[in-house]
Protein backbone atom coordinates (compact mmCIF):
# COMPACT_ATOMS: atom_id res chain seq x y z
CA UNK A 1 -4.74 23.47 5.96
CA UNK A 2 -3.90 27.00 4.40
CA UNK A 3 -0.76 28.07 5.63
CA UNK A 4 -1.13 31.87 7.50
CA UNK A 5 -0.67 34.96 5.27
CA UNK A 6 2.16 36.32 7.53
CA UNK A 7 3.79 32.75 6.93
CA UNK A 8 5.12 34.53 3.60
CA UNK A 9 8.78 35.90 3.92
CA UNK A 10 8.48 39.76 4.58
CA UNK A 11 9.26 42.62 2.40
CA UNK A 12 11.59 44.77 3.52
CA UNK A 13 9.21 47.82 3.99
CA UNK A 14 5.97 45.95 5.83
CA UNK A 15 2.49 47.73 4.94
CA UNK A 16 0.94 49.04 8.13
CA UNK A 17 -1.76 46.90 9.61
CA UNK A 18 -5.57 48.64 9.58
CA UNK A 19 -5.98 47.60 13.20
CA UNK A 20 -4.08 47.02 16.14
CA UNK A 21 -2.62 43.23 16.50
CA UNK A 22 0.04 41.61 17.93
CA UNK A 23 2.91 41.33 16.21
CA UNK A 24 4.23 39.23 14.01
CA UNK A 25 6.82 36.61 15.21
CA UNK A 26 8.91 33.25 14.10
CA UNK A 27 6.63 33.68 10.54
CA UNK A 28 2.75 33.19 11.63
CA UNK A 29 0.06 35.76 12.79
CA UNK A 30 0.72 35.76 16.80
CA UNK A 31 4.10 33.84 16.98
CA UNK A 32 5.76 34.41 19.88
CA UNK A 33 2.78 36.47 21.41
CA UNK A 34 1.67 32.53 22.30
CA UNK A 35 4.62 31.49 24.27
CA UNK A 36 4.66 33.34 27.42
CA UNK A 37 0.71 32.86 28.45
CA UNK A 38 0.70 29.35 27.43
CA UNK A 39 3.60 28.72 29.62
CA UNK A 40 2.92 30.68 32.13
CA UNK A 41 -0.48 28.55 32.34
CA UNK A 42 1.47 25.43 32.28
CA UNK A 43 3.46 26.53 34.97
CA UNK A 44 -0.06 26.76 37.23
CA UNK A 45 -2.17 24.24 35.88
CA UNK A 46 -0.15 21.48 34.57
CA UNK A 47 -1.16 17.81 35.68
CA UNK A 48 1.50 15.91 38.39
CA UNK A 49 1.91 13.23 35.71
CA UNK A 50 4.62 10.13 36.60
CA UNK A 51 6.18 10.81 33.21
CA UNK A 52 6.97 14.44 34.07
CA UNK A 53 8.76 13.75 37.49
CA UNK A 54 12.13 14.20 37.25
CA UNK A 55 12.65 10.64 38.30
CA UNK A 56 10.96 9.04 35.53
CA UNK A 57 13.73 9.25 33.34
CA UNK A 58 14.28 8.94 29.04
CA UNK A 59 13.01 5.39 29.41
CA UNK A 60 9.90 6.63 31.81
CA UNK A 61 8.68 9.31 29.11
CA UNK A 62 8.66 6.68 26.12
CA UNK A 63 6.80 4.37 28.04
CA UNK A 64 4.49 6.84 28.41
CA UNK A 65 4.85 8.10 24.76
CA UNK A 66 3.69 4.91 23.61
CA UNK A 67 0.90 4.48 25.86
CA UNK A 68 -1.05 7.44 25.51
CA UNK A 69 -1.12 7.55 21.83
CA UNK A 70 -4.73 7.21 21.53
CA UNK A 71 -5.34 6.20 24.74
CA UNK A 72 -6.83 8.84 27.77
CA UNK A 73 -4.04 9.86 30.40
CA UNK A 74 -6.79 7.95 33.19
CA UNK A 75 -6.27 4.26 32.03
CA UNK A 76 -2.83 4.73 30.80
CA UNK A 77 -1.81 5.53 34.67
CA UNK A 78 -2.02 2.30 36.68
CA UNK A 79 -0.44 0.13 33.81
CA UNK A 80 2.28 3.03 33.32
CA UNK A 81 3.09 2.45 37.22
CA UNK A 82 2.62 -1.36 36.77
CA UNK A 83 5.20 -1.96 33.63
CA UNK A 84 7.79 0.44 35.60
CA UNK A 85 7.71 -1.34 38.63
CA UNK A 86 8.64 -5.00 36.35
CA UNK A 87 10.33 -3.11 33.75
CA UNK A 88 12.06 0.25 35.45
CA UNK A 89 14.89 -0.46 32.06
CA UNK A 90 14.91 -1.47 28.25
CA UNK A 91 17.32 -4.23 29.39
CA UNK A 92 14.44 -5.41 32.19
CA UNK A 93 11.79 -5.74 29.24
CA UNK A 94 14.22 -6.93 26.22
CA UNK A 95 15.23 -9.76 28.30
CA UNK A 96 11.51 -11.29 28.66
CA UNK A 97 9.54 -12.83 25.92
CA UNK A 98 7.21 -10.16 23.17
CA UNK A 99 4.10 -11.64 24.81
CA UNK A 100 4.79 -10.52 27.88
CA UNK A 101 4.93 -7.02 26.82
CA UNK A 102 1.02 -8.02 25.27
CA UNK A 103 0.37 -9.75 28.53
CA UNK A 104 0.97 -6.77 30.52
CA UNK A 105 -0.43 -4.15 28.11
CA UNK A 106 -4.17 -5.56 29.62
CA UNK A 107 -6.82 -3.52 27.87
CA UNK A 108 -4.98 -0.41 26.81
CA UNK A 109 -6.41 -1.00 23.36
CA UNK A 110 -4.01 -1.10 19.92
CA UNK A 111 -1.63 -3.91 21.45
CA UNK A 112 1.23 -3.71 18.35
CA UNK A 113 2.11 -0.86 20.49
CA UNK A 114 3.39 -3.47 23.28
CA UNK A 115 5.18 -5.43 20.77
CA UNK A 116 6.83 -1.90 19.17
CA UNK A 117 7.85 -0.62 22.60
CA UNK A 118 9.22 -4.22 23.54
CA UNK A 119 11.21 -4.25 20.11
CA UNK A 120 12.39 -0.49 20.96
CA UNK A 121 14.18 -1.72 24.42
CA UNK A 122 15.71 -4.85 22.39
CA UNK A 123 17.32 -2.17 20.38
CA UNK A 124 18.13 0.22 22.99
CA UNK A 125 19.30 -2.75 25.33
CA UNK A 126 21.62 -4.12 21.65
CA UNK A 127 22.65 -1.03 19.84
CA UNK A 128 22.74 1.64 23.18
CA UNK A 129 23.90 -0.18 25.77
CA UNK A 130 20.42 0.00 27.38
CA UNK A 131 20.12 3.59 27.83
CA UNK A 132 17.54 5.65 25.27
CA UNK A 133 19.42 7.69 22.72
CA UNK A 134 19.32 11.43 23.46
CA UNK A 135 19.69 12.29 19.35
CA UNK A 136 16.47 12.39 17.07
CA UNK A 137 18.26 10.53 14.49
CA UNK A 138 19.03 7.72 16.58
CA UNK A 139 16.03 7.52 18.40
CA UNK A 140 13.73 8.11 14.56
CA UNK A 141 16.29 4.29 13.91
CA UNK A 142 14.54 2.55 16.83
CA UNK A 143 12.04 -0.09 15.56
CA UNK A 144 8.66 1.39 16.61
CA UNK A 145 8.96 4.96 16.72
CA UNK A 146 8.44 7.32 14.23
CA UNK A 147 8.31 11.20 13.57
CA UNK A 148 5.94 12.37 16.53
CA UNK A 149 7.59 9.50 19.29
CA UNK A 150 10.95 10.50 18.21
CA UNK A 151 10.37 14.30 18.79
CA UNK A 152 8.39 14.18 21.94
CA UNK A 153 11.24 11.80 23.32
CA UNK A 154 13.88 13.74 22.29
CA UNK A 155 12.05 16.89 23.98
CA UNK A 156 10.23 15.62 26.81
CA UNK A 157 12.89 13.74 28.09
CA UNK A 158 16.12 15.45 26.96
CA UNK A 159 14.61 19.41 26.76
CA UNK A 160 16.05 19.61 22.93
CA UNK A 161 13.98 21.92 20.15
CA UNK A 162 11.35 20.06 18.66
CA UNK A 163 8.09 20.27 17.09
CA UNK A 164 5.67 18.08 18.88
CA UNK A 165 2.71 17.47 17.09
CA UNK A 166 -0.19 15.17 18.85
CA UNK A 167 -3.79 15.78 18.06
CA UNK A 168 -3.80 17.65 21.23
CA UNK A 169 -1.32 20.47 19.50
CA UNK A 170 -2.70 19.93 16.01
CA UNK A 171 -5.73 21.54 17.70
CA UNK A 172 -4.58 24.32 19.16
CA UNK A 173 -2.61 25.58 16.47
CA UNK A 174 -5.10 24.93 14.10
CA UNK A 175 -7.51 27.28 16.28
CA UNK A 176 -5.22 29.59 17.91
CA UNK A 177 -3.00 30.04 14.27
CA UNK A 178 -5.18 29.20 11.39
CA UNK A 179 -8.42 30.22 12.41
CA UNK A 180 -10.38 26.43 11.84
CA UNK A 181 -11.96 24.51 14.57
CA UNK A 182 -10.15 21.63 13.56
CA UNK A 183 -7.09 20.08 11.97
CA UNK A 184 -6.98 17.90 8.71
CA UNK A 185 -7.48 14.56 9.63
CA UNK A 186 -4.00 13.64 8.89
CA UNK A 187 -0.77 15.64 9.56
CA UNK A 188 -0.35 18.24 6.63
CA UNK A 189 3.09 19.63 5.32
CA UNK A 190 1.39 22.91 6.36
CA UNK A 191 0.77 22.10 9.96
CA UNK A 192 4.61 20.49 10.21
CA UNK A 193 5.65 24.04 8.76
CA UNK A 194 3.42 25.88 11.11
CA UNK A 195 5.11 24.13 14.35
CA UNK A 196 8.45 24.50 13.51
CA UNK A 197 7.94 28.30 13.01
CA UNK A 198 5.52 29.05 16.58
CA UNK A 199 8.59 26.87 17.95
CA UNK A 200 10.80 29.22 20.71
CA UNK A 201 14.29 29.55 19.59
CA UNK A 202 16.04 28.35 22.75
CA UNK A 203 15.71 24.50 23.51
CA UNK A 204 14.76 25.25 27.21
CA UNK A 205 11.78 27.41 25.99
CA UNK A 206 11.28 25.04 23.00
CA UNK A 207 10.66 22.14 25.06
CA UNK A 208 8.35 23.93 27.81
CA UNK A 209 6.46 24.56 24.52
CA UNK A 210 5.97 21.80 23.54
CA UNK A 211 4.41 20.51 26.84
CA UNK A 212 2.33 23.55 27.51
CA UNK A 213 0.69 23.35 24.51
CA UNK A 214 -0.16 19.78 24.73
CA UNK A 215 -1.49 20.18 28.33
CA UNK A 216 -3.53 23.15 26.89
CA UNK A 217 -4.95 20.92 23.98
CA UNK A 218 -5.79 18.07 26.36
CA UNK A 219 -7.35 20.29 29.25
CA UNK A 220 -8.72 23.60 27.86
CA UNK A 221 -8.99 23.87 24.20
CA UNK A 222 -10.54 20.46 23.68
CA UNK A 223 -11.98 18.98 20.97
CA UNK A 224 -16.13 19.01 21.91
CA UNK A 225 -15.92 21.45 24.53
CA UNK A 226 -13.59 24.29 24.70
CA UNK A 227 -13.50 26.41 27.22
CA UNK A 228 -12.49 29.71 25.92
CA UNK A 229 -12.82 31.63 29.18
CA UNK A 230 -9.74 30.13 30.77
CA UNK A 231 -7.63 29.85 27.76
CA UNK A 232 -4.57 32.16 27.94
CA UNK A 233 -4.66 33.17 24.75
CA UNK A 234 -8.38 33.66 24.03
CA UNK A 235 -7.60 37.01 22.97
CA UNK A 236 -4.99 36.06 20.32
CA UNK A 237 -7.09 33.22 19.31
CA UNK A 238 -7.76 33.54 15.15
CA UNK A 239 -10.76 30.66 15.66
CA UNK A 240 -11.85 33.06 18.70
CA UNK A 241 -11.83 36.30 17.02
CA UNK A 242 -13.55 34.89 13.85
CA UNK A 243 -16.49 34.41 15.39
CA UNK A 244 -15.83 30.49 16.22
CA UNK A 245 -16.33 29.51 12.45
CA UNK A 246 -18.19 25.41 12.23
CA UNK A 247 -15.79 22.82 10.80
CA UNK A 248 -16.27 23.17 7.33
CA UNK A 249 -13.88 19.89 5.99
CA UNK A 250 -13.84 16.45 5.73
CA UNK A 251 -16.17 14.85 8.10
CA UNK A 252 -13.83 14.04 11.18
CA UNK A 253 -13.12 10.41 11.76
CA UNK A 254 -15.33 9.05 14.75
CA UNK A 255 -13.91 5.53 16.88
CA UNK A 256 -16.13 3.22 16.73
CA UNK A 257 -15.97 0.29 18.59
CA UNK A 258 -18.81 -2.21 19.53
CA UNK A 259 -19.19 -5.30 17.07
CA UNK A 260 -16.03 -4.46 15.69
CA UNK A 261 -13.04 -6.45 14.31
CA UNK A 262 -10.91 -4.07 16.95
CA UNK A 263 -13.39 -5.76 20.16
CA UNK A 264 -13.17 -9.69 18.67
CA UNK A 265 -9.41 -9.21 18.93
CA UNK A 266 -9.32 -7.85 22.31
CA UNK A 267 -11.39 -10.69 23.40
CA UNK A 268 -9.61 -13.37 21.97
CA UNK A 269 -6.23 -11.76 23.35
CA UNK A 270 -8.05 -11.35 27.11
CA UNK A 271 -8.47 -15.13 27.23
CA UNK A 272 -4.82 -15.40 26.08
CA UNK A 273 -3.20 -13.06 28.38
CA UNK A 274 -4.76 -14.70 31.45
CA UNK A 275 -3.84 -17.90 30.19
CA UNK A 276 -1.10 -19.99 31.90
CA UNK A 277 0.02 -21.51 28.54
CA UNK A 278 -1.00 -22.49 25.46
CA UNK A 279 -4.87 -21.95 24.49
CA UNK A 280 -6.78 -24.62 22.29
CA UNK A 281 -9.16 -22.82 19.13
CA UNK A 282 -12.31 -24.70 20.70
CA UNK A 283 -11.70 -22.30 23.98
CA UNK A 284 -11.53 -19.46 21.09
CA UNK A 285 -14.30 -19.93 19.33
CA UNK A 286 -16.36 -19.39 22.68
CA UNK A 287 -15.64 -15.39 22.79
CA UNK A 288 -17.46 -14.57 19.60
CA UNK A 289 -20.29 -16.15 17.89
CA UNK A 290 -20.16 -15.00 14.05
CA UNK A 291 -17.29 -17.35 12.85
CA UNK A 292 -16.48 -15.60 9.94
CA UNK A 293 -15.58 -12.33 11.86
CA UNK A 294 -13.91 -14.72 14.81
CA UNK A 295 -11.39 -16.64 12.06
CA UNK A 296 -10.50 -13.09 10.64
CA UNK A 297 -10.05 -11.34 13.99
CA UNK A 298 -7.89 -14.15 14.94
CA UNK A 299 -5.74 -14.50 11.36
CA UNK A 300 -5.24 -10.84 11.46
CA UNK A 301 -3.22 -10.67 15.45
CA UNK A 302 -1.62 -13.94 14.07
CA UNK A 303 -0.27 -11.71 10.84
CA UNK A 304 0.74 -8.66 13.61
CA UNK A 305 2.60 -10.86 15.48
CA UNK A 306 0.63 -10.68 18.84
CA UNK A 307 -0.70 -14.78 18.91
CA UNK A 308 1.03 -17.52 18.09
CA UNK A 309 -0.39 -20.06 16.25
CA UNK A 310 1.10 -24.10 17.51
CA UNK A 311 0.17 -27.77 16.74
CA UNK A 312 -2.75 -29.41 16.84
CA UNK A 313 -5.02 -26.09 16.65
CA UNK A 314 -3.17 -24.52 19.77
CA UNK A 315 -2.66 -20.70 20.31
CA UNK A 316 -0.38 -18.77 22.67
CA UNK A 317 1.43 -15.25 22.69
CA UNK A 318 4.35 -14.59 21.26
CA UNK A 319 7.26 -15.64 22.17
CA UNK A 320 9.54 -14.98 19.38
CA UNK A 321 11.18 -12.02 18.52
CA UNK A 322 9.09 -9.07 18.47
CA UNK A 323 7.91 -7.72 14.89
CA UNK A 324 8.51 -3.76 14.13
């Protein structure tokens, strides 16, 4: 990602610009130009989520955190409501076994997440006396969670000054800031710079930020199909007023799914999450036919931690402590 040309510290006499444009703010092309509109949208269109309601608390929004990376906001929501109803505290999940935490994860898809958010409220429950750390620092310590969790925690929950950055933002400031219809497949040093100077300088306004421009990533300027004509700042847009330029890097990474290593695990952890107890390898082996791809599948949630392997060829969640 090339960083903007008004990213560059300014001279002390500026050259005059050869056509009107908004000015310059916090170091990139529209800076705080973006604020106000995107906000001001928030304000009007943002989704009643359970995570936003005041009464979902710190330990409500990393739930939530967790469960949406990767995952659409529509199956995250009933086992969101489900695992806060059995587990409304860390100290309510810490104190039941890691499989469990797979057990009631069902078919949210990348299950170490369960095991990372169950190890997160045995720390929180151990080092925090069960209440989720309001600094970055401590919350960045927390087996599990790592630059973006920490950050979106730390604003979502606590209104502190952040730079959020999910796909969802990567997005928009990739097209509203840089001009490209997409952002590098990976989180550049560039992009981490961009955030931090579009973010507001108050935490209040930092943190509405940081939620409006998610909810515009997720709702308006989406990845397939954006629609311009209710974006707020359409007019400010640099992807917009370039004429909507193709994608012209790396291919972008597509999810595949079907006859993958990814769908023989989920099957062979459905059968063990509605089990009552331990599973034998014979009931196994019925979920997937090639062998070779069955023994791997299963090896590989034995190595993450999420099955249990026992005597006499006998398989079970975890029950152990959970693995970061």
């Amino acid at each position: 990602m090339t960083a903007s040309p008004s990213s560059a510290s300014p001279s002390p006499s500026p050259a005059p610009s050869p056509a009107p444009a908004p000015a310059p703010a916090q170091g990139t092309a529209q800076g705080s130009a973006l604020h106000s509109p995107v906000i001001a949208w928030f304000d009007a269109h943002a989704r009643d989520l359970p995570w936003r309601r005041p009464e979902a608390g710190p330990w409500g929004v990393m739930v939530s955190e967790f469960m949406l990376q990767q995952t659409p906001v529509v199956r995250v929501l009933p086992v969101y409501e489900q695992w806060l109803a059995r587990w409304p505290r860390p100290a309510d999940l810490a104190a039941e076994a890691p499989g469990e935490a797979v057990r009631a994860w069902g078919r949210l898809g990348y299950p170490r997440r369960a095991l990372r958010l169950h190890g997160a409220a045995v720390a929180i429950t151990e080092r925090h006396s069960g209440d989720v750390p309001r600094e970055h620092a401590q919350l960045l310590a927390l087996p599990g969670i790592g630059e973006y969790t920490a950050a979106a925690v730390a604003s979502f929950a606590y209104g502190q000054r952040h730079a959020v950055l999910d796909t969802n933002v990567r997005r928009v400031f990739a097209r509203t800031a840089t001009g490209v219809e997409y952002p590098p497949n990976a989180t550049t040093a560039a992009e981490r710079r961009l955030a931090r100077e579009l973010l507001p300088a108050d935490e209040p306004t930092a943190a509405r930020w940081a939620a409006a421009s998610m909810e515009l990533g997720a709702l308006v300027c989406t990845a397939k199909s954006p629609d311009c004509a209710r974006c707020p700042v359409a007019g400010l847009c640099a992807w917009r007023l370039a004429g909507k330029p193709a994608h012209e890097g790396p291919p972008r990474r597509g999810q595949t799914y079907a006859g993958t290593d990814r769908q023989v695990r989920g099957r062979l952890l459905a059968v063990l999450r509605e089990a009552v107890g331990p599973v034998p390898q014979s009931v196994l082996d019925t979920v997937w036919d090639e062998p070779v791809q069955r023994a791997r599948a299963l090896d590989g949630l034995v190595s993450d931690g999420l099955v249990e392997p026992l005597a006499q060829g006998m398989y079970r969640l975890p029950q152990g402590p959970a693995r970061s």
